[in-house]
N, C-alpha and C. Protein backbone atom coordinates (compact mmCIF):
# COMPACT_ATOMS: atom_id res chain seq x y z
N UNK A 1 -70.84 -102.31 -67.22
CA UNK A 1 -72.05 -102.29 -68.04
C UNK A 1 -71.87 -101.30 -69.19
N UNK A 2 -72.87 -102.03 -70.20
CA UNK A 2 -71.98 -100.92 -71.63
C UNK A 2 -73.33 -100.03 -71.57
N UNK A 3 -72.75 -98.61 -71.65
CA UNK A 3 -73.73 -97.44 -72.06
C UNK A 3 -73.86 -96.91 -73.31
N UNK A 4 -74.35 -96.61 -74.02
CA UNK A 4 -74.30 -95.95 -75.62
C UNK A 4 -75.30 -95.09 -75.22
N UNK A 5 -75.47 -93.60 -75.13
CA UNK A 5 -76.43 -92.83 -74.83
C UNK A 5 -76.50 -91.14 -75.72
N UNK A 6 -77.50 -91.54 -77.10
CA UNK A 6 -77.63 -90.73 -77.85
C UNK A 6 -78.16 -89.41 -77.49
N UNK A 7 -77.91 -87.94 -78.15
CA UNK A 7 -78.52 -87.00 -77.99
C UNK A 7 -78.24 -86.53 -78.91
N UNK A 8 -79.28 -84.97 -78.79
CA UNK A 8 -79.36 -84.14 -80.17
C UNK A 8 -80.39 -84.17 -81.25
N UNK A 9 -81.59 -85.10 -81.07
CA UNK A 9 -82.38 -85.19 -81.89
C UNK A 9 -82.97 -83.94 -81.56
N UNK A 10 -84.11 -83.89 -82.96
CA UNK A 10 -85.37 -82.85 -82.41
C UNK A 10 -86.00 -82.56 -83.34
N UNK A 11 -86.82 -81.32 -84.02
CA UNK A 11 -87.70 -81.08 -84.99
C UNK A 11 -86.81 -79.90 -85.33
N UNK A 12 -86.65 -80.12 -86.91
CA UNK A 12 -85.79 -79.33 -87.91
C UNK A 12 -86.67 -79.23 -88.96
N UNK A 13 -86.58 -77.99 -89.71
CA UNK A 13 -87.41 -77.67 -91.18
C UNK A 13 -86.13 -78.54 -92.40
N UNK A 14 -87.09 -78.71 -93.16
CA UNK A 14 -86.01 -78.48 -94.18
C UNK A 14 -85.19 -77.98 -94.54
N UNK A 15 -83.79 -78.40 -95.09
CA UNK A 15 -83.09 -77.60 -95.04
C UNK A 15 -82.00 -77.72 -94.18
N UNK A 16 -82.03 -77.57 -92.89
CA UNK A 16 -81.81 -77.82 -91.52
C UNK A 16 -80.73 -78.31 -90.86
N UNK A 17 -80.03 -78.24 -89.99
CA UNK A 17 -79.07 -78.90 -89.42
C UNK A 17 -79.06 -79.70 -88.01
N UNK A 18 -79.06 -80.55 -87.48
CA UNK A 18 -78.50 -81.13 -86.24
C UNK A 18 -77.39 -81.73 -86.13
N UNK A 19 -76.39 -81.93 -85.18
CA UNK A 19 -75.98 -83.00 -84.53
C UNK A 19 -76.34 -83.55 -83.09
N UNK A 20 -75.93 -84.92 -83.94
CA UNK A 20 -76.29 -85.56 -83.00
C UNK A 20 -74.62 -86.23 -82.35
N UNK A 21 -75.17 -86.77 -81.28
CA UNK A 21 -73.88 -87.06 -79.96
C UNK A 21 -74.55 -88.40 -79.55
N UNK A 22 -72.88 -89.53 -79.59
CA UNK A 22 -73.13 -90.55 -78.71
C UNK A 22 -72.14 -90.47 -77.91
N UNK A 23 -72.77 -90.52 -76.17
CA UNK A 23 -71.40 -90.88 -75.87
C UNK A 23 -71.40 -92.30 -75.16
N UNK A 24 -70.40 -93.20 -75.18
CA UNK A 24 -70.56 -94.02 -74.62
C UNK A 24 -69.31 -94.54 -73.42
N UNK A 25 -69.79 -95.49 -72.72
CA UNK A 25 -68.89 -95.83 -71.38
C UNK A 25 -68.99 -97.79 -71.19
N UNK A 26 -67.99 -98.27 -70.67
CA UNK A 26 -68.02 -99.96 -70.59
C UNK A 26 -67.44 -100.53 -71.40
N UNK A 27 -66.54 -99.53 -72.46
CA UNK A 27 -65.90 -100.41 -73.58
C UNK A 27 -64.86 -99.41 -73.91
N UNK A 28 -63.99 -100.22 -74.09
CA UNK A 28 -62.58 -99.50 -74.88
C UNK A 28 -63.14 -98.85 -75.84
N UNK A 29 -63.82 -98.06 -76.31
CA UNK A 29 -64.18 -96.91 -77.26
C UNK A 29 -63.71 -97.25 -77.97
N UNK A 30 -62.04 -96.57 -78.03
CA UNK A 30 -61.18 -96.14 -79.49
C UNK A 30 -60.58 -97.51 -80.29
N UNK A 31 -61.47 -98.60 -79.63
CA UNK A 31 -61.31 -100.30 -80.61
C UNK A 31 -62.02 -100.67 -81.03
N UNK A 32 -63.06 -99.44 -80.93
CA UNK A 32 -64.92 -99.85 -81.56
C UNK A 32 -64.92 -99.33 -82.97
N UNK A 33 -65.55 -99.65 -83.67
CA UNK A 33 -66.10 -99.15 -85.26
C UNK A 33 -67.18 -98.49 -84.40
N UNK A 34 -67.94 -97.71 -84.67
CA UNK A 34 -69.01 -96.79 -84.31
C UNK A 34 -69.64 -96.48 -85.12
N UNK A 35 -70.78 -96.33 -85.42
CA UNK A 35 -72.17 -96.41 -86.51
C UNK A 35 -73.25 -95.76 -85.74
N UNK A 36 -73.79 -95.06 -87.10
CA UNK A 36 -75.22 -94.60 -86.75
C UNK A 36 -75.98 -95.31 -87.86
N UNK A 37 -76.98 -95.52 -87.34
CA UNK A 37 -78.50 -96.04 -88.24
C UNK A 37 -79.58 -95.41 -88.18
N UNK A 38 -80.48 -95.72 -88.92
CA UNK A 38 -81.92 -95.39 -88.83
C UNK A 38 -82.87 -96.11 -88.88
N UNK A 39 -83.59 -95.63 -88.24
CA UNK A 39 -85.26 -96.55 -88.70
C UNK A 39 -86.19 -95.80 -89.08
N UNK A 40 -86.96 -95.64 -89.74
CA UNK A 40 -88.48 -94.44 -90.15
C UNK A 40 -89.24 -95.70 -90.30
N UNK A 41 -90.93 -95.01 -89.49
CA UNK A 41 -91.75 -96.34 -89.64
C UNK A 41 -91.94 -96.76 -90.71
N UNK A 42 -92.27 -98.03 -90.72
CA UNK A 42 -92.33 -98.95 -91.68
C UNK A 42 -91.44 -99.28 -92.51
N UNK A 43 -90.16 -99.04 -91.81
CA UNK A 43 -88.95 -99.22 -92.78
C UNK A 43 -88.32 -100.28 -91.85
N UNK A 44 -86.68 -100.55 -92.62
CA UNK A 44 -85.77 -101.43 -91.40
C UNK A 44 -85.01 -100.76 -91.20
N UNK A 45 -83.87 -101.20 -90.08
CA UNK A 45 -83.20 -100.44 -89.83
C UNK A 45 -82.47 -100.03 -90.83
N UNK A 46 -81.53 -99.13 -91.29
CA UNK A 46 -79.99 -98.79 -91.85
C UNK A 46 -79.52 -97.87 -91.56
N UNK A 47 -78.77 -98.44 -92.42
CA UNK A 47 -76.90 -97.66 -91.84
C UNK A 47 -76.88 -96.48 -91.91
N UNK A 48 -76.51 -95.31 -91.28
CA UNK A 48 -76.35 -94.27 -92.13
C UNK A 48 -74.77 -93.98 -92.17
N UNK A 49 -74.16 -94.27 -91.45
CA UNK A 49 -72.73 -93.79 -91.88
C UNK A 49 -71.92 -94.38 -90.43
N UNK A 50 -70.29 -94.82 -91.05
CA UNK A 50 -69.98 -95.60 -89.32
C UNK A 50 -68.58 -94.84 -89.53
N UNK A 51 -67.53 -95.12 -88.65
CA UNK A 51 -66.15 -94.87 -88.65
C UNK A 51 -65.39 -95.84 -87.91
N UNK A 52 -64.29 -96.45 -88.39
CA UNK A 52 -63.90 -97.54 -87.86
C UNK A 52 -62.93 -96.67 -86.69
N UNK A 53 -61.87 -97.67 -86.39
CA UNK A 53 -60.94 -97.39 -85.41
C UNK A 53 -59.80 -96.52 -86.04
N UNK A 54 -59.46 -96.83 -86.98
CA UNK A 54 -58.65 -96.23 -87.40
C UNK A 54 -59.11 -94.78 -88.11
N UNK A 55 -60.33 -94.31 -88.33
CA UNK A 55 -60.74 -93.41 -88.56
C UNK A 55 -61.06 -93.17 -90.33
N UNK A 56 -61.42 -94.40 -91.06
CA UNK A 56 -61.92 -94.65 -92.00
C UNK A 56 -63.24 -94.50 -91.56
N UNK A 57 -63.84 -93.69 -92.79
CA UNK A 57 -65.57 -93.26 -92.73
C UNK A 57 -66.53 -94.25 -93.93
N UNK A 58 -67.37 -94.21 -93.84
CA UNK A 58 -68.09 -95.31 -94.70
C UNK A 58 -69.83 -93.93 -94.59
N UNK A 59 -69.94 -94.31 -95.78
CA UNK A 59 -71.84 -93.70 -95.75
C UNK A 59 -72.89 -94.05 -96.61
N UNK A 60 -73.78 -94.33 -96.39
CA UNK A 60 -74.98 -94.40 -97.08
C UNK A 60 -74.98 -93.32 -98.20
N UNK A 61 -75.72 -93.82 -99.18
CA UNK A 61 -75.37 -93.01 -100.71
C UNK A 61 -76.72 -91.94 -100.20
N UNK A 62 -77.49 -92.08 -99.74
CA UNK A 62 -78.69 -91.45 -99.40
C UNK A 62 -78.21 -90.02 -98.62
N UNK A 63 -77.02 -90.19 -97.75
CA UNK A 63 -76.21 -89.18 -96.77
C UNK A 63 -75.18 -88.54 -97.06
N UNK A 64 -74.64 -89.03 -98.44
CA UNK A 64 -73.05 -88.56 -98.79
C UNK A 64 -73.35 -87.40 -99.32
N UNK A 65 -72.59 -86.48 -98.73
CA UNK A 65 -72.00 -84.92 -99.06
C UNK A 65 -73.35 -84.04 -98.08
N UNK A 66 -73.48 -84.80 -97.41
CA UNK A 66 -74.95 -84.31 -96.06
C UNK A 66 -74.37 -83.93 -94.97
N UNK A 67 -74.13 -85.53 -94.81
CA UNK A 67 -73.82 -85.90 -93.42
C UNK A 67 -72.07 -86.56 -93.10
N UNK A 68 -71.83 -85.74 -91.67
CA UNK A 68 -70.40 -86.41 -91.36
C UNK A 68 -70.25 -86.96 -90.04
N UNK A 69 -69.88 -88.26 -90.31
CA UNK A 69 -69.58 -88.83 -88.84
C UNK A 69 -68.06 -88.34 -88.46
N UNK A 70 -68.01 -88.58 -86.88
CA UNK A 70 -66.97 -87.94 -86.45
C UNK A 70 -66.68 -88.45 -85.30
N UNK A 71 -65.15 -88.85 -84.34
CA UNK A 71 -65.07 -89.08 -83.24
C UNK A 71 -64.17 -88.90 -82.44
N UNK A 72 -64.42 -88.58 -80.82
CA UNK A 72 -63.29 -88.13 -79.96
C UNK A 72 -63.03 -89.15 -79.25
N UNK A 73 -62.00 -89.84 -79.41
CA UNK A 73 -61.60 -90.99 -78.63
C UNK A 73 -61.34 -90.55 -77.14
N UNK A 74 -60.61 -88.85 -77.23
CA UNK A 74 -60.95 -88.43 -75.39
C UNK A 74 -62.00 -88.11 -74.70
N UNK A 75 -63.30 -88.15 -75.66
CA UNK A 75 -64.27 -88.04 -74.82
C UNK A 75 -65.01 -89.77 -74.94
N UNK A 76 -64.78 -90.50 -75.34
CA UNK A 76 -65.81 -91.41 -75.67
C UNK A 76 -66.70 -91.18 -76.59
N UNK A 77 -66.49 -90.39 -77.38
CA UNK A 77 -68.07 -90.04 -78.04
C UNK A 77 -67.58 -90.10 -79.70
N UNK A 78 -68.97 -90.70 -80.33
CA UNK A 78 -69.43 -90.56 -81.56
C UNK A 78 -70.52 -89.57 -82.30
N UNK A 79 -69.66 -88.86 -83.07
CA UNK A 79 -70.95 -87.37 -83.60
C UNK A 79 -71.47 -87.68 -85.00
N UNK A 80 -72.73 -87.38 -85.59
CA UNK A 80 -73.34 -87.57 -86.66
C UNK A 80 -73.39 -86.01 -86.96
N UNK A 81 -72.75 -85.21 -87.50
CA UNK A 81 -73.19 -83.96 -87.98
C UNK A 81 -74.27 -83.86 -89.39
N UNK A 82 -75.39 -83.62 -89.26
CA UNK A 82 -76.27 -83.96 -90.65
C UNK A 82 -76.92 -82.62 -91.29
N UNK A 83 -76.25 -82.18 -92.11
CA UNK A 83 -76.59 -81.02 -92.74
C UNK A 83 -77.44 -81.22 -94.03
N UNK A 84 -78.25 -80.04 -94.67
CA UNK A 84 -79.58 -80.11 -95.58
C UNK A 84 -80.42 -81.25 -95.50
N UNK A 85 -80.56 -81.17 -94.04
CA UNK A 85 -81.72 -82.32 -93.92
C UNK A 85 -83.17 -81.81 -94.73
N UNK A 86 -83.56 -83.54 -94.90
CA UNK A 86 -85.01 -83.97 -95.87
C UNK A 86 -85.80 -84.43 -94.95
N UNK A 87 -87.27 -84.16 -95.37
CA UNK A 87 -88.13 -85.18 -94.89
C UNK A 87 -87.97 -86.53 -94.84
N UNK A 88 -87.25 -86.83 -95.57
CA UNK A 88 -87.01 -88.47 -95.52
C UNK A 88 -86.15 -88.87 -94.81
N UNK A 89 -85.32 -87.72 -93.88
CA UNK A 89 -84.29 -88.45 -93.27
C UNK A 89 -85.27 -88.57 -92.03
N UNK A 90 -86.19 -88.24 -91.70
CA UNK A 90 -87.22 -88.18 -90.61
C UNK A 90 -86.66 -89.57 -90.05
N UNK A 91 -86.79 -89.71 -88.44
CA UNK A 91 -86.58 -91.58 -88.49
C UNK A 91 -85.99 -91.59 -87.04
N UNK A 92 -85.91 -92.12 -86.18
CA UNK A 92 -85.40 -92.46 -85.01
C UNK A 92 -84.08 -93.31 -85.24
N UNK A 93 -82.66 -92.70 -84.99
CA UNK A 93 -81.28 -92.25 -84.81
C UNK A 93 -80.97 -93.26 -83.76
N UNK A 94 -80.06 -94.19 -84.55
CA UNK A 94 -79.43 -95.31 -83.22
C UNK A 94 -77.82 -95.52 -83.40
N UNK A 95 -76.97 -95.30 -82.38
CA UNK A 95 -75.40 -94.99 -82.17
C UNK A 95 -75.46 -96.73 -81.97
N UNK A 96 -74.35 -97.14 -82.62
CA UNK A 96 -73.80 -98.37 -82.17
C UNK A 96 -72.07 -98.62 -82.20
N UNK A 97 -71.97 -99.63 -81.49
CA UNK A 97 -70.26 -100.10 -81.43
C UNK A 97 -70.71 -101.79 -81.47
N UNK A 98 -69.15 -101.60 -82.68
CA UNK A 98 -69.25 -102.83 -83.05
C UNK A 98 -67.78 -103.23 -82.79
N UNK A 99 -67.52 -104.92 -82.25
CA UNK A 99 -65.44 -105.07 -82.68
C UNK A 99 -66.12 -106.62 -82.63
N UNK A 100 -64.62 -107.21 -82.94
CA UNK A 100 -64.12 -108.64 -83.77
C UNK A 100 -63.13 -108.67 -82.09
N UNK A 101 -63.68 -109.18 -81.44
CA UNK A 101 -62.65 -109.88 -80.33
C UNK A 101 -62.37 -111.10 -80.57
N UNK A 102 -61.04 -112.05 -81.01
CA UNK A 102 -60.98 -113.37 -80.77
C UNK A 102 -62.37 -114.31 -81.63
N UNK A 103 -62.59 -113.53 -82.90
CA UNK A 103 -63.58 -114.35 -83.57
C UNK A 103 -65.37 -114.28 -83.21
N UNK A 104 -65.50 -113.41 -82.10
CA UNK A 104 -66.60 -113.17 -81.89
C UNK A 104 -66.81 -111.81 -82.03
N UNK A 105 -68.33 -111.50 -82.14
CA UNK A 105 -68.29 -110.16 -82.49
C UNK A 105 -69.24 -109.45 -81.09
N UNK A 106 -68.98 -108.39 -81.23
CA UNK A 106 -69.56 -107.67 -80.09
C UNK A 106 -70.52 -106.43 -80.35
N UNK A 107 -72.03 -106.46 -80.29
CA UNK A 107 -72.54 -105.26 -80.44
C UNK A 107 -73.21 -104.77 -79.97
N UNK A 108 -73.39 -103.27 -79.49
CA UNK A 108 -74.22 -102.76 -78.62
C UNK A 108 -74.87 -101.68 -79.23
N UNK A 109 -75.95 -101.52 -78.36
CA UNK A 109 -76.69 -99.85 -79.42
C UNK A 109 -77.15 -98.98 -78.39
N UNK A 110 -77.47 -98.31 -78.57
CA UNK A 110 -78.23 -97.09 -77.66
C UNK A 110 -79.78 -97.05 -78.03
N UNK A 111 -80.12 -96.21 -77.29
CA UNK A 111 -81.41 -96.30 -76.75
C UNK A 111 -82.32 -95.49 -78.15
N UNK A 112 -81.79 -94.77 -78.89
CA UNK A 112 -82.16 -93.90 -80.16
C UNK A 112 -82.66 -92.41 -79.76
N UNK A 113 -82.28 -92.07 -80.59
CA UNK A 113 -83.24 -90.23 -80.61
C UNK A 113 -83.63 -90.32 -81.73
N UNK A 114 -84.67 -89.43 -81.38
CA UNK A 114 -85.66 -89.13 -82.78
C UNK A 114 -85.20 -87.71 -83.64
N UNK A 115 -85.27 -87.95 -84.76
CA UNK A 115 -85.23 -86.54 -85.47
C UNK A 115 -85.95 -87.23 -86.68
N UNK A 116 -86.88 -85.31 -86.52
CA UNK A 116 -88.09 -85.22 -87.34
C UNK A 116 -87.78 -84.16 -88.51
N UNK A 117 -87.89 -84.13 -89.75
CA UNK A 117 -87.43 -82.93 -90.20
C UNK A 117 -88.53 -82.55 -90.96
N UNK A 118 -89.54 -81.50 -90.89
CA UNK A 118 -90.95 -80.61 -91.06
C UNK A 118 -91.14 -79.54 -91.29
N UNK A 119 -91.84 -79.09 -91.83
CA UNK A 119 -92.25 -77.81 -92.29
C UNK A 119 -93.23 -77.32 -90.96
């Protein structure tokens, strides 16, 4: 059974720092692309930044020079480090793995954490 199980959210001022942690279990990890997204109400989801297998990074223009994704293939885990956080990054935080097996694609997500960022 595939697990993706986020942590690290919470309430940050402006300014602010968290990371956040996925770790996950049920899948060859280090063959996954790995992504974080967002949602803030009344929005849709997006991307905020992923890292493939080979350890190419990709980010949202909204996150670049913020935020760094990061990953330990010996632990299973995917990290979002997000520095000078905004109110706008406010939004409930979702870890995903994505791969291309044999023409099909495979994706799973986690359950989300929230991070609030407030005065």
């Amino acid at each position: 059974q595939v697990q993706l199980v986020e942590s690290g959210g919470g309430l940050v001022q402006p300014g602010g720092s968290l990371r956040l942690s996925c770790a996950a279990s049920g899948i060859f990890f280090s063959r996954y692309t790995m992504g974080w997204h967002r949602q803030a109400p009344g929005k849709q989801r997006e991307l905020v930044a992923e890292i493939t297998s080979g350890g190419k990074t990709n980010y949202a223009d909204s996150v670049k020079g913020r935020f760094t994704i990061s990953r330990d293939n010996a632990k299973n885990t995917v990290y979002l480090q997000m520095n000078t956080l905004k109110p706008e990054d406010t939004a409930v935080y979702y870890c995903n793995a994505d791969r291309w097996i044999a023409g099909s694609e495979y994706v799973y997500w986690g359950q989300g954490t929230q991070v609030t960022v407030s005065s």
